[in-house]
C-alpha atoms as a PDB file:
ATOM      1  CA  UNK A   1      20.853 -21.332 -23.838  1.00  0.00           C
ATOM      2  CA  UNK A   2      19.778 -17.835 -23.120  1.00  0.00           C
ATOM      3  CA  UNK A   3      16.351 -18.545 -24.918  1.00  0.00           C
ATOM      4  CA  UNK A   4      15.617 -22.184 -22.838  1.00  0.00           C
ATOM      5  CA  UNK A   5      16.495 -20.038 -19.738  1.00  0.00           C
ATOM      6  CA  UNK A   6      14.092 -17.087 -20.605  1.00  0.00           C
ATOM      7  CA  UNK A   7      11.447 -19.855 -20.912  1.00  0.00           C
ATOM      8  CA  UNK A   8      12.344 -21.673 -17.536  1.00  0.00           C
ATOM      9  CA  UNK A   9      11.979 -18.407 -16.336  1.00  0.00           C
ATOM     10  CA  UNK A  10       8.772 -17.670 -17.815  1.00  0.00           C
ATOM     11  CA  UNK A  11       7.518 -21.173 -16.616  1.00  0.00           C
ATOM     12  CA  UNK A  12       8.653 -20.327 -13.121  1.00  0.00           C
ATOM     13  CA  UNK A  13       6.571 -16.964 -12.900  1.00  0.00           C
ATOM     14  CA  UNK A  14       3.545 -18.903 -14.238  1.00  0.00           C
ATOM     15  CA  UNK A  15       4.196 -21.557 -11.146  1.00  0.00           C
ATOM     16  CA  UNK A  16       4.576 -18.676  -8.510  1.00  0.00           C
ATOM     17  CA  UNK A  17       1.629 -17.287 -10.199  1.00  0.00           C
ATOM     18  CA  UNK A  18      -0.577 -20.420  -9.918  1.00  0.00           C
ATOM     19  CA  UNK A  19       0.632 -20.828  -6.404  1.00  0.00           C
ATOM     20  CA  UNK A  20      -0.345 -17.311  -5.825  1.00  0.00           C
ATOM     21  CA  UNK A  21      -3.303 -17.834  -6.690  1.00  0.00           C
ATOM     22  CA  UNK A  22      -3.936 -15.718 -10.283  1.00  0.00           C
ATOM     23  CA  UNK A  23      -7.473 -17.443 -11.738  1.00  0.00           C
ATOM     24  CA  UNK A  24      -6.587 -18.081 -15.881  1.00  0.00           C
ATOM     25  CA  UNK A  25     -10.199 -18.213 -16.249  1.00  0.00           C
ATOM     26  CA  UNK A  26     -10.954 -14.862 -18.727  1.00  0.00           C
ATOM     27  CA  UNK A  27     -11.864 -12.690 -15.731  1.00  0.00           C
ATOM     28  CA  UNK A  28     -15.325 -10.800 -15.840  1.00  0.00           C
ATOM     29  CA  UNK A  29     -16.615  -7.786 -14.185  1.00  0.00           C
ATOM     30  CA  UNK A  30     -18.052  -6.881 -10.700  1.00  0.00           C
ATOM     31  CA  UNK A  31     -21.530  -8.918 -10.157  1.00  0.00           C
ATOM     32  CA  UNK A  32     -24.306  -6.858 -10.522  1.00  0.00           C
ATOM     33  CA  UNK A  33     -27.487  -8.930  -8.993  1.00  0.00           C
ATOM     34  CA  UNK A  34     -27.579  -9.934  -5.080  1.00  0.00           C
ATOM     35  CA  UNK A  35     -27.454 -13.912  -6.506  1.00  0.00           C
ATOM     36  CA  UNK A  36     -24.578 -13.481  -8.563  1.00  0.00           C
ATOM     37  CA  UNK A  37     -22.819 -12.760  -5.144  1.00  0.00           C
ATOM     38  CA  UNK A  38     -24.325 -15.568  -3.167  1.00  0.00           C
ATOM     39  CA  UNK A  39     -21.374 -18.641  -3.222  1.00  0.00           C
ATOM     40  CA  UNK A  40     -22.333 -22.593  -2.711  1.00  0.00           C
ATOM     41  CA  UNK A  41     -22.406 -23.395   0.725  1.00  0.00           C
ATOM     42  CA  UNK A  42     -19.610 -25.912   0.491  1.00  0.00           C
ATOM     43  CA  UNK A  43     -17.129 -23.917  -1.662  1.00  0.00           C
ATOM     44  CA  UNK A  44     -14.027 -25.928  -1.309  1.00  0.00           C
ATOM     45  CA  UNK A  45     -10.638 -24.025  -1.185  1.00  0.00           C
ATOM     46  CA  UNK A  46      -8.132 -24.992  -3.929  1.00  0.00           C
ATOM     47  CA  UNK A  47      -5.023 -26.697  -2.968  1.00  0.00           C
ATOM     48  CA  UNK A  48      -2.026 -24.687  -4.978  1.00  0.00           C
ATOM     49  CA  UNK A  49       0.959 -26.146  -2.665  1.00  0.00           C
ATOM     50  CA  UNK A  50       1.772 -28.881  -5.232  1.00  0.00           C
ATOM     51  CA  UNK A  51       2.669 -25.437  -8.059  1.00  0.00           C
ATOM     52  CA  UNK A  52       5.001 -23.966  -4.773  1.00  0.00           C
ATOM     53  CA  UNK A  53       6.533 -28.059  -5.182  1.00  0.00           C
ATOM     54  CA  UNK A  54       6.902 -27.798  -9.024  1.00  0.00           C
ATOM     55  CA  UNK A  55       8.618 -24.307  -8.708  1.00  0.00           C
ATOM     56  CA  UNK A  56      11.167 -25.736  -6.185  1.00  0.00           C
ATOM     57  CA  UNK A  57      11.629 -28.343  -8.481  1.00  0.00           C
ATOM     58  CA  UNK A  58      12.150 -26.525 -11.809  1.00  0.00           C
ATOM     59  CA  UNK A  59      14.877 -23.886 -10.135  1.00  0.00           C
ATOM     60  CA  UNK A  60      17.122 -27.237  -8.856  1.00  0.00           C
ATOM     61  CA  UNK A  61      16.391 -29.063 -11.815  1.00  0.00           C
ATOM     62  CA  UNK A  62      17.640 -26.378 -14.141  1.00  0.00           C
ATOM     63  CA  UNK A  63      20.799 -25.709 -12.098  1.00  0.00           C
ATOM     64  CA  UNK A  64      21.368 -29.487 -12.566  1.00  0.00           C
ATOM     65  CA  UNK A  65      20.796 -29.009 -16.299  1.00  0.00           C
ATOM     66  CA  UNK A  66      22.890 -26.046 -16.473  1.00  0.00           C
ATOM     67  CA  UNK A  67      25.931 -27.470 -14.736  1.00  0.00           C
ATOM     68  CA  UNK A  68      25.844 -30.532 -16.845  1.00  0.00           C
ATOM     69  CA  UNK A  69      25.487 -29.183 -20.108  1.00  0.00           C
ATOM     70  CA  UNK A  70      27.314 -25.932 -19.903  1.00  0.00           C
ATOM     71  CA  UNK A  71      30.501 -27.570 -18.522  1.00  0.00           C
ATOM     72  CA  UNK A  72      30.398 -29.956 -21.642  1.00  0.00           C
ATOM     73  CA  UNK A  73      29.967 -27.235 -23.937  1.00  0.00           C
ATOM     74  CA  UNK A  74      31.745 -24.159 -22.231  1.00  0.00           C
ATOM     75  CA  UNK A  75      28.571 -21.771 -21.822  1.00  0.00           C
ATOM     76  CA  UNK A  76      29.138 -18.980 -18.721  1.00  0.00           C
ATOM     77  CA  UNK A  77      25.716 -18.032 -17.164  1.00  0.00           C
ATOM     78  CA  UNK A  78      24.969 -14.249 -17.517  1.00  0.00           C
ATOM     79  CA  UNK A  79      22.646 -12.087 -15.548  1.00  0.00           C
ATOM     80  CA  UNK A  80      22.928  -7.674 -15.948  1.00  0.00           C
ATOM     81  CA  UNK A  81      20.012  -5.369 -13.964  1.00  0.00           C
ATOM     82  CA  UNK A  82      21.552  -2.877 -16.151  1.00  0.00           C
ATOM     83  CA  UNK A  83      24.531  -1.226 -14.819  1.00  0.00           C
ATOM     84  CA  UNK A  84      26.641  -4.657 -14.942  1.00  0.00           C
ATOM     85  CA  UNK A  85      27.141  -7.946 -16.049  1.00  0.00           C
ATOM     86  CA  UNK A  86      27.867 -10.771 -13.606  1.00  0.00           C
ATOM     87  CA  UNK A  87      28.658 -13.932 -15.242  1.00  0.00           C
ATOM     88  CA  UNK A  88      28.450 -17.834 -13.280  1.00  0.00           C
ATOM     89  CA  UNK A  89      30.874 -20.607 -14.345  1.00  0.00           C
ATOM     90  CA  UNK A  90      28.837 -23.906 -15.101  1.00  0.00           C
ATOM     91  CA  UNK A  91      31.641 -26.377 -13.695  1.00  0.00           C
ATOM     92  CA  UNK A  92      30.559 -25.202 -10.330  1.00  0.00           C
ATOM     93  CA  UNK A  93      26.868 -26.603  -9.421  1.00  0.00           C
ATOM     94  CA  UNK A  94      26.297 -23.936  -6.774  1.00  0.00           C
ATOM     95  CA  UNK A  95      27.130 -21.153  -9.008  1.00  0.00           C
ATOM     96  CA  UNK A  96      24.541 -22.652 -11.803  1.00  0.00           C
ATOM     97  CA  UNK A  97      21.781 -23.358  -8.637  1.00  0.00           C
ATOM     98  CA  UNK A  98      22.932 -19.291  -7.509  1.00  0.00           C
ATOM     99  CA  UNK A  99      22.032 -18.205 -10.954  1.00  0.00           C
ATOM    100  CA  UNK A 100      18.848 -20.166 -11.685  1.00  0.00           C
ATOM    101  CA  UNK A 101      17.448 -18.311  -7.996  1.00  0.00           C
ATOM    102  CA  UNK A 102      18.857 -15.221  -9.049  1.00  0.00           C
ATOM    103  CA  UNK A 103      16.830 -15.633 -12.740  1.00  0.00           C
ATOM    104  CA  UNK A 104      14.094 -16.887 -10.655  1.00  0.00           C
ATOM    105  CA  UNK A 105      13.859 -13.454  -8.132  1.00  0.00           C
ATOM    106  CA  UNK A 106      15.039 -10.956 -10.944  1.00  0.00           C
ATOM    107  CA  UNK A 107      12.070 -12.512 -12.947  1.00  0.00           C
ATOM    108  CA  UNK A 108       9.515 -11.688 -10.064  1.00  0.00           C
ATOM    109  CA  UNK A 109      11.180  -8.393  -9.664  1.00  0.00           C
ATOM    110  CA  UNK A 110      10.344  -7.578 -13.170  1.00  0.00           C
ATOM    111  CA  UNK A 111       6.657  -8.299 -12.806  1.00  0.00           C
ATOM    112  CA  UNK A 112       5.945  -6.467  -9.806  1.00  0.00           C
ATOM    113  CA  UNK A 113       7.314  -3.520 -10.561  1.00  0.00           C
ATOM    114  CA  UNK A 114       5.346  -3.940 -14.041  1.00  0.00           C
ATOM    115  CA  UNK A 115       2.404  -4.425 -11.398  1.00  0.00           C
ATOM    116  CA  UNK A 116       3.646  -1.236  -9.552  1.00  0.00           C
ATOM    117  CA  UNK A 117       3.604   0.600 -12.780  1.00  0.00           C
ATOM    118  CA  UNK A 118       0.245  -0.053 -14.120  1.00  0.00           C
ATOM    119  CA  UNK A 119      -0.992   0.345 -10.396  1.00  0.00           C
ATOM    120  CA  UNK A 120       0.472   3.998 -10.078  1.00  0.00           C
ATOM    121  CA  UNK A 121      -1.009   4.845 -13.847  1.00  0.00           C
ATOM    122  CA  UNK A 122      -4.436   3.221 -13.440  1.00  0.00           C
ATOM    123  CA  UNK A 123      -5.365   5.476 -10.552  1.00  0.00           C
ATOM    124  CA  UNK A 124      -9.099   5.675 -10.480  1.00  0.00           C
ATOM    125  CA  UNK A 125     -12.272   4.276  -8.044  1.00  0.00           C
ATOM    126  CA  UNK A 126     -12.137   0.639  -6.922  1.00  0.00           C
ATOM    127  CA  UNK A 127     -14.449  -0.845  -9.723  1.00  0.00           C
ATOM    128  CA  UNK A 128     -11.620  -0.622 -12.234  1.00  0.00           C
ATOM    129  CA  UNK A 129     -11.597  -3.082 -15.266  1.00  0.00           C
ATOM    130  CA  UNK A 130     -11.089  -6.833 -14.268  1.00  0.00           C
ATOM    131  CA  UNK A 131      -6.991  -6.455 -14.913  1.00  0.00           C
ATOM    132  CA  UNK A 132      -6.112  -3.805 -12.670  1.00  0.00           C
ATOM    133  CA  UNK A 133      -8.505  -5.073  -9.683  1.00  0.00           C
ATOM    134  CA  UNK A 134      -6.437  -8.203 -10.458  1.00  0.00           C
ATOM    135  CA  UNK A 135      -3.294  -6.035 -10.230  1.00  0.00           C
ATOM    136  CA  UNK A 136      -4.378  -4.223  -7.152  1.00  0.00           C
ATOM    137  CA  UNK A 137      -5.772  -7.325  -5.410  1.00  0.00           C
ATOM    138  CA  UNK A 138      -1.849  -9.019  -6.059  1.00  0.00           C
ATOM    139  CA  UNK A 139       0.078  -5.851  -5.109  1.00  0.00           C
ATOM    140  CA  UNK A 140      -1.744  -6.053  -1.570  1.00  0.00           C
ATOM    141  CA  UNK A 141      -0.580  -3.077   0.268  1.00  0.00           C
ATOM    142  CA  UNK A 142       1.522  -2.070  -2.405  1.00  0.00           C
ATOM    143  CA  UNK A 143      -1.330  -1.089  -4.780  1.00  0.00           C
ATOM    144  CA  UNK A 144      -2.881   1.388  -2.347  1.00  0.00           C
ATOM    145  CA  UNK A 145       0.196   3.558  -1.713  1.00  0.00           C
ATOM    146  CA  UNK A 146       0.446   6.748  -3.339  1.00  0.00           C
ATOM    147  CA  UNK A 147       1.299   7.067  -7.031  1.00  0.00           C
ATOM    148  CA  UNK A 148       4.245   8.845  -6.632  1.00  0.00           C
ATOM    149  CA  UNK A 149       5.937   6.495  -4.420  1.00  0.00           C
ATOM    150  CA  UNK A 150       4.972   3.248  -6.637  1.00  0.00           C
ATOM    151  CA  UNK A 151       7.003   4.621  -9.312  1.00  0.00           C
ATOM    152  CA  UNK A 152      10.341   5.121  -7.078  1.00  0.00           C
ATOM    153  CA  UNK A 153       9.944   1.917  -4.939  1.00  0.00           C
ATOM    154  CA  UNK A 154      11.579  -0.731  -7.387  1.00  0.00           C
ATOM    155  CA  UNK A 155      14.320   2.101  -7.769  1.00  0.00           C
ATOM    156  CA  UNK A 156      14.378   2.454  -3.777  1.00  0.00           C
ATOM    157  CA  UNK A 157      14.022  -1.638  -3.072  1.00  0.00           C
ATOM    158  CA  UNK A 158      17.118  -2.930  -5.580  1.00  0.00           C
ATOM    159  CA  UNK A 159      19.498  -0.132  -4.747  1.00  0.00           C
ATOM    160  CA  UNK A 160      18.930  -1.040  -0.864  1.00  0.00           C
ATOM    161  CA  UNK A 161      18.608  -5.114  -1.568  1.00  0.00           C
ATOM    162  CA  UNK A 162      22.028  -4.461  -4.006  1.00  0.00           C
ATOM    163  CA  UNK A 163      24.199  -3.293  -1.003  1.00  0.00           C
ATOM    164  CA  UNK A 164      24.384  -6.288   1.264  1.00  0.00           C
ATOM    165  CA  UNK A 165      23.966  -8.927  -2.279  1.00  0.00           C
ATOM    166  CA  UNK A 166      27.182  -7.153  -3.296  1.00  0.00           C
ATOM    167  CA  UNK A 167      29.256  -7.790  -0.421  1.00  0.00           C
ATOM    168  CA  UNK A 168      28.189 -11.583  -1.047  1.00  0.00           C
ATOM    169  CA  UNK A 169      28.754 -11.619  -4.176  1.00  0.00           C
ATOM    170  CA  UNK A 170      32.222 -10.449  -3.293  1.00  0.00           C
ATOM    171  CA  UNK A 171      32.907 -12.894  -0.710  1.00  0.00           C
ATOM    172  CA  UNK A 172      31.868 -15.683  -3.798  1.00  0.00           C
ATOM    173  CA  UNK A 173      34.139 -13.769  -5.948  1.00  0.00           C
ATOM    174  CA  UNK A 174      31.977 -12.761  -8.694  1.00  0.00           C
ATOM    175  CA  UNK A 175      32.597  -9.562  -7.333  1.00  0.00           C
ATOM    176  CA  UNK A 176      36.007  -6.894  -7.107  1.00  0.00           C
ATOM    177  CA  UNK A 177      36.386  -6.891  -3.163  1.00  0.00           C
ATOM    178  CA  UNK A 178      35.951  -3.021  -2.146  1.00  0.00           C
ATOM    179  CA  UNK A 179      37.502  -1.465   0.705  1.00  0.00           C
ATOM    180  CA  UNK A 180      35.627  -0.438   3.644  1.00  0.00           C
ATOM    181  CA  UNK A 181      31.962  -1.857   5.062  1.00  0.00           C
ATOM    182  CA  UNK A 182      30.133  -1.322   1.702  1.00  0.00           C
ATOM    183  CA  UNK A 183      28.944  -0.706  -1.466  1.00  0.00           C
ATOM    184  CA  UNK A 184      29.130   3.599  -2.134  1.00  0.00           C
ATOM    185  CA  UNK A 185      25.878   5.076  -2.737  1.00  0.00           C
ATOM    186  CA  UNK A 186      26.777   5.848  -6.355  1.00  0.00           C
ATOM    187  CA  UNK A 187      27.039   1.836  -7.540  1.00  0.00           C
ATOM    188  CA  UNK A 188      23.952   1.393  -5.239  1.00  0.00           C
ATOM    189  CA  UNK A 189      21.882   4.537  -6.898  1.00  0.00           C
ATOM    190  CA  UNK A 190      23.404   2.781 -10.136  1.00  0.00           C
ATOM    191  CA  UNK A 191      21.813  -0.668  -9.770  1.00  0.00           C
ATOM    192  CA  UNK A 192      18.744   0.912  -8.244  1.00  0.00           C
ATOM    193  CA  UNK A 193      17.665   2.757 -11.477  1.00  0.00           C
ATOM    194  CA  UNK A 194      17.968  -0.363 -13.587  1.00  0.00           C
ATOM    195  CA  UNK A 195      14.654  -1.233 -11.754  1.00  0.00           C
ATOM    196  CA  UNK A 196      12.937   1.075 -14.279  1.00  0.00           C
ATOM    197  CA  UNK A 197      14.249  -0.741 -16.992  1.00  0.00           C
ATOM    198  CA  UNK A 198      11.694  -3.850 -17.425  1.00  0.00           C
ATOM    199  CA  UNK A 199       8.832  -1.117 -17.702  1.00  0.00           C
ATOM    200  CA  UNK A 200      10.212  -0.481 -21.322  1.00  0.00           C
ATOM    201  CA  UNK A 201       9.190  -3.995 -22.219  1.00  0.00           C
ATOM    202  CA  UNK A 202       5.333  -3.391 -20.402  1.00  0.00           C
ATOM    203  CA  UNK A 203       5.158   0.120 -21.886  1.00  0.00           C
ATOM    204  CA  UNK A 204       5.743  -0.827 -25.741  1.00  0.00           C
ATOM    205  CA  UNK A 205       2.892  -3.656 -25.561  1.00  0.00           C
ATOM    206  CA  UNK A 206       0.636  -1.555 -23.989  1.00  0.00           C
ATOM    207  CA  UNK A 207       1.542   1.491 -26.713  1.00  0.00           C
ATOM    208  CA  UNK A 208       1.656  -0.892 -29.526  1.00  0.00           C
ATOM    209  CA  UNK A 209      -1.214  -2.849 -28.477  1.00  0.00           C
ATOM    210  CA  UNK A 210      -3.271   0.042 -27.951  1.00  0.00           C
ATOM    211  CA  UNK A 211      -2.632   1.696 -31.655  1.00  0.00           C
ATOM    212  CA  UNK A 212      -3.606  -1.488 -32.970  1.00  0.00           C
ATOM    213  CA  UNK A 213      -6.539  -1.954 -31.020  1.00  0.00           C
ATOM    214  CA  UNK A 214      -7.325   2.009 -32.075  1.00  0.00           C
ATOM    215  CA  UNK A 215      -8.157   0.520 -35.689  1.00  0.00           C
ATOM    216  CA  UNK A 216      -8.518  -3.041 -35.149  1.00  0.00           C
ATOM    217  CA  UNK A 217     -11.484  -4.368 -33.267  1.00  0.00           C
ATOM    218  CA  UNK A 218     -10.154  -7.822 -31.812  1.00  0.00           C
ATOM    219  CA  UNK A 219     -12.742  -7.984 -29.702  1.00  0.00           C
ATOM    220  CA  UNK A 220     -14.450  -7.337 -25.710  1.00  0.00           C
ATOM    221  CA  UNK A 221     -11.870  -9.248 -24.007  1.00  0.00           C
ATOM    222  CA  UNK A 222     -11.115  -7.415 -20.460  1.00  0.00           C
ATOM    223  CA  UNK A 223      -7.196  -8.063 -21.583  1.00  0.00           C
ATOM    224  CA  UNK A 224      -8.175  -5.457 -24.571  1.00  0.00           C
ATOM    225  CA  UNK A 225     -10.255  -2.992 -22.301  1.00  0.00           C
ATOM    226  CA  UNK A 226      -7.444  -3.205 -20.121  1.00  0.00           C
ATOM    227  CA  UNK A 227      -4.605  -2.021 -22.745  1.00  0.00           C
ATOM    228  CA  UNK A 228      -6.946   0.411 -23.655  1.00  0.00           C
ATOM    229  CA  UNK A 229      -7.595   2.157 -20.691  1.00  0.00           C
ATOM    230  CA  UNK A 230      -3.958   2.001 -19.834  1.00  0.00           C
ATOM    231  CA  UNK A 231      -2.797   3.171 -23.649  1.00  0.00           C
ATOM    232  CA  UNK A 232      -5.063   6.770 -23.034  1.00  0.00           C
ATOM    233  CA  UNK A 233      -3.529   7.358 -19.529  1.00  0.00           C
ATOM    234  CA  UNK A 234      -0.388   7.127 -20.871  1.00  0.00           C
ATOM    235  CA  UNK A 235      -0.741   9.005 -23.698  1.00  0.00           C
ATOM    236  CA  UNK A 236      -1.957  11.994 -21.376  1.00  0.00           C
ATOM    237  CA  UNK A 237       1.077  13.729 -21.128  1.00  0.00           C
ATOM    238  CA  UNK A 238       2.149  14.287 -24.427  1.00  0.00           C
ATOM    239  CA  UNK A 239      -2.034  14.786 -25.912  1.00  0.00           C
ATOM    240  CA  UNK A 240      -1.117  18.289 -26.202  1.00  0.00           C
ATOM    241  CA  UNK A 241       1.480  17.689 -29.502  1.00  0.00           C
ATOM    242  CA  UNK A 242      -0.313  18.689 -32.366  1.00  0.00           C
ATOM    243  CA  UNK A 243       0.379  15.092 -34.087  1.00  0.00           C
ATOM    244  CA  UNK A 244      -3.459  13.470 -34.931  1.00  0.00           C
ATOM    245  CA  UNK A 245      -3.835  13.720 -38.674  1.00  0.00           C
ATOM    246  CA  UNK A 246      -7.504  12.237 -38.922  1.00  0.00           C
ATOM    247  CA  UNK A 247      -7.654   9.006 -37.753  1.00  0.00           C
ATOM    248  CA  UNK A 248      -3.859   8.799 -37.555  1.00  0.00           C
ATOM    249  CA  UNK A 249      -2.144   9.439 -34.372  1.00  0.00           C
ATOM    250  CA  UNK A 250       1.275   9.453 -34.303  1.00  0.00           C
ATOM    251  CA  UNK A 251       1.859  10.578 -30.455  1.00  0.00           C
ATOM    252  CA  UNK A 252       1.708   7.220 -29.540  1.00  0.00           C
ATOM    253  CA  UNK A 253       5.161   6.752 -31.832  1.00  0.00           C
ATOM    254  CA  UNK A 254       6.795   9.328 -30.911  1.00  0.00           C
ATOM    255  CA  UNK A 255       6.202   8.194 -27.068  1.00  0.00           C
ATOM    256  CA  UNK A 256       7.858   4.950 -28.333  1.00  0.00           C
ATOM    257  CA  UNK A 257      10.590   6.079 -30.339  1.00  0.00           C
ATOM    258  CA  UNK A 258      11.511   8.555 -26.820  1.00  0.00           C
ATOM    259  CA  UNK A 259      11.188   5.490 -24.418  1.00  0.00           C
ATOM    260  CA  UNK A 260      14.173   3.536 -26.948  1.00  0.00           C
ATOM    261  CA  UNK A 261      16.256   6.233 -27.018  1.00  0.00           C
ATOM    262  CA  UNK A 262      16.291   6.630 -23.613  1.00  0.00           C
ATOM    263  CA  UNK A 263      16.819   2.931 -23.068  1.00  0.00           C
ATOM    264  CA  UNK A 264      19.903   2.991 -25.727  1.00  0.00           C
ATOM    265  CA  UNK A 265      21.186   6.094 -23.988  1.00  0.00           C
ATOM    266  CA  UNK A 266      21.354   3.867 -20.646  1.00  0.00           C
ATOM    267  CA  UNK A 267      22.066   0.830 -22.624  1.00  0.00           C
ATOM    268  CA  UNK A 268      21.291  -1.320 -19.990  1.00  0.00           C
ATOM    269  CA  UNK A 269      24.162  -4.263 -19.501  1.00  0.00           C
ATOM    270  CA  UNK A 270      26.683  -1.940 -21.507  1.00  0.00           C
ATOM    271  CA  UNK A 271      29.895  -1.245 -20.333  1.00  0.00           C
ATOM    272  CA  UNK A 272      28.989   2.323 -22.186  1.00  0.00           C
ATOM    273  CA  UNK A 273      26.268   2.642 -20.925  1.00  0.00           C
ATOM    274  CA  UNK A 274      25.593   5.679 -18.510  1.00  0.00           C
ATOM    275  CA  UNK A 275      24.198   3.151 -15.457  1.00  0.00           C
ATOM    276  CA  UNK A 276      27.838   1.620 -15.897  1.00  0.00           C
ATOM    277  CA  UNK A 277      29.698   4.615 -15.835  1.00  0.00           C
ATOM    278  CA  UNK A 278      27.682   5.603 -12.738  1.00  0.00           C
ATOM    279  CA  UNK A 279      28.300   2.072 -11.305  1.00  0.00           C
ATOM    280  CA  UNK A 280      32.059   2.215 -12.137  1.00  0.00           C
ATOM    281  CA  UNK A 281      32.694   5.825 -10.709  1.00  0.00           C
ATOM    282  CA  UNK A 282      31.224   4.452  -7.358  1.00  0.00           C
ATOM    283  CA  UNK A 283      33.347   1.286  -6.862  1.00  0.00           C
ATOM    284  CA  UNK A 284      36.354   3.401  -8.008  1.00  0.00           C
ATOM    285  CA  UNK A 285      36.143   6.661  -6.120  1.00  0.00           C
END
């Protein structure tokens, strides 16, 4: 079950993404002739509402599908950002249609602030490769604020969005009740920093991607010029270890091997983990 939901959930981003918009078309770069810019004069505007439709559809569809299989067979629904684990009973339909939006949003969460990340590490002029202008052009405002402040924002925008979900979540009961008007700043701050932990999965394709692509030539697809570019930014801070042996460069594993042990030390949906501790300490205090 966990699998069919990870590719609903996939199949819902690709839907929001479509209805946002996203061309699938390999994308190119800038035009460089005065023609190349000139568009037909009767350029009709795609209709994308049908893929906001479909979307709709798929989230109540799988909440039906949810509740009617995983009553039959027992299954209980689980979703973690990191420093918990809440888990949905399937006998109840709103609980399964709660969980499939939940999926849904954490799912969108996840790729924006993989958007966010690339945005604050790609730093450069306007006529970036195809991918980040791509990135930028979806981020909106997001993608011009400073650096600095793209890397603390999905940190800053689930710790704040946690507080008042947690005090509906308690009134549903997949919560503890806590005394007093809210959530303490310690289970909020706790919640907050699993934000950071999708980027593990966008930062070990672009690192392993971008070895591979160091000795392999697959190619002059923008997705590869793209990985590239993003591989040697990242790899900035640690260039100074004296680890290139020839044509071997083993900075890029030990930037790898760091990220996973930091992840394990966090262990994100743990009850050992050092987000849960942090989340436990606040709801306990």
């Amino acid at each position: 079950m966990a699998f069919i939901d990870l590719l609903l959930n996939v199949t819902a981003v690709l839907l929001w993404l479509s209805w946002r918009g996203v061309p699938a078309e390999p994308m190119t770069r800038g035009a460089l002739t005065l023609a190349s810019n000139l568009r037909p004069a009767q350029h009709a505007r795609p209709q994308r509402w049908h893929h906001a439709v479909w979307l709709v559809g798929l989230l109540v569809f799988r909440a039906l599908f949810y509740w009617h299989i995983g009553r039959q067979i027992g299954w209980a629904a689980r979703w973690s950002p990191g420093a918990l684990t809440l888990a949905f009973r399937s006998d109840y339909f709103f609980r399964m249609f709660l969980f499939s939006l939940l999926g849904f949003c954490w799912s969108i969460f996840c790729l924006y602030g993989s958007m966010l990340l690339v945005a604050a590490v790609n730093r450069g002029p306007a006529q970036a490769e195809p991918f980040t202008r791509l990135i930028r052009n979806q981020l909106g405002v997001l993608g011009r604020l400073p650096a600095w402040f793209q890397i603390i924002l999905p940190v800053l925008a689930l710790g704040l969005l946690w507080w008042p979900i947690s005090l509906w979540f308690a009134r549903l009961g997949l919560l503890p009740r806590q005394p007093g008007q809210g959530m303490p700043l310690h289970a909020c701050l706790a919640v907050g920093l699993g934000g950071w932990l999708p980027w593990r999965w966008t930062l070990s394709v672009v690192l392993v991607v971008g070895v591979l692509l160091q000795h392999v030539y697959l190619g002059c697809h923008p997705f590869f010029e793209f990985i590239q570019t993003t591989h040697q930014r990242l790899m900035r801070p640690v260039c100074w270890l004296p680890l290139r042996f020839g044509s071997v460069d083993l900075r890029s594993l030990v930037l790898l091997i760091g990220l996973w042990a930091l992840v394990y030390w966090l262990r994100p949906g743990m009850p050992d983990g050092v987000l849960a501790l942090l989340y436990q300490h606040g709801i306990s205090r």
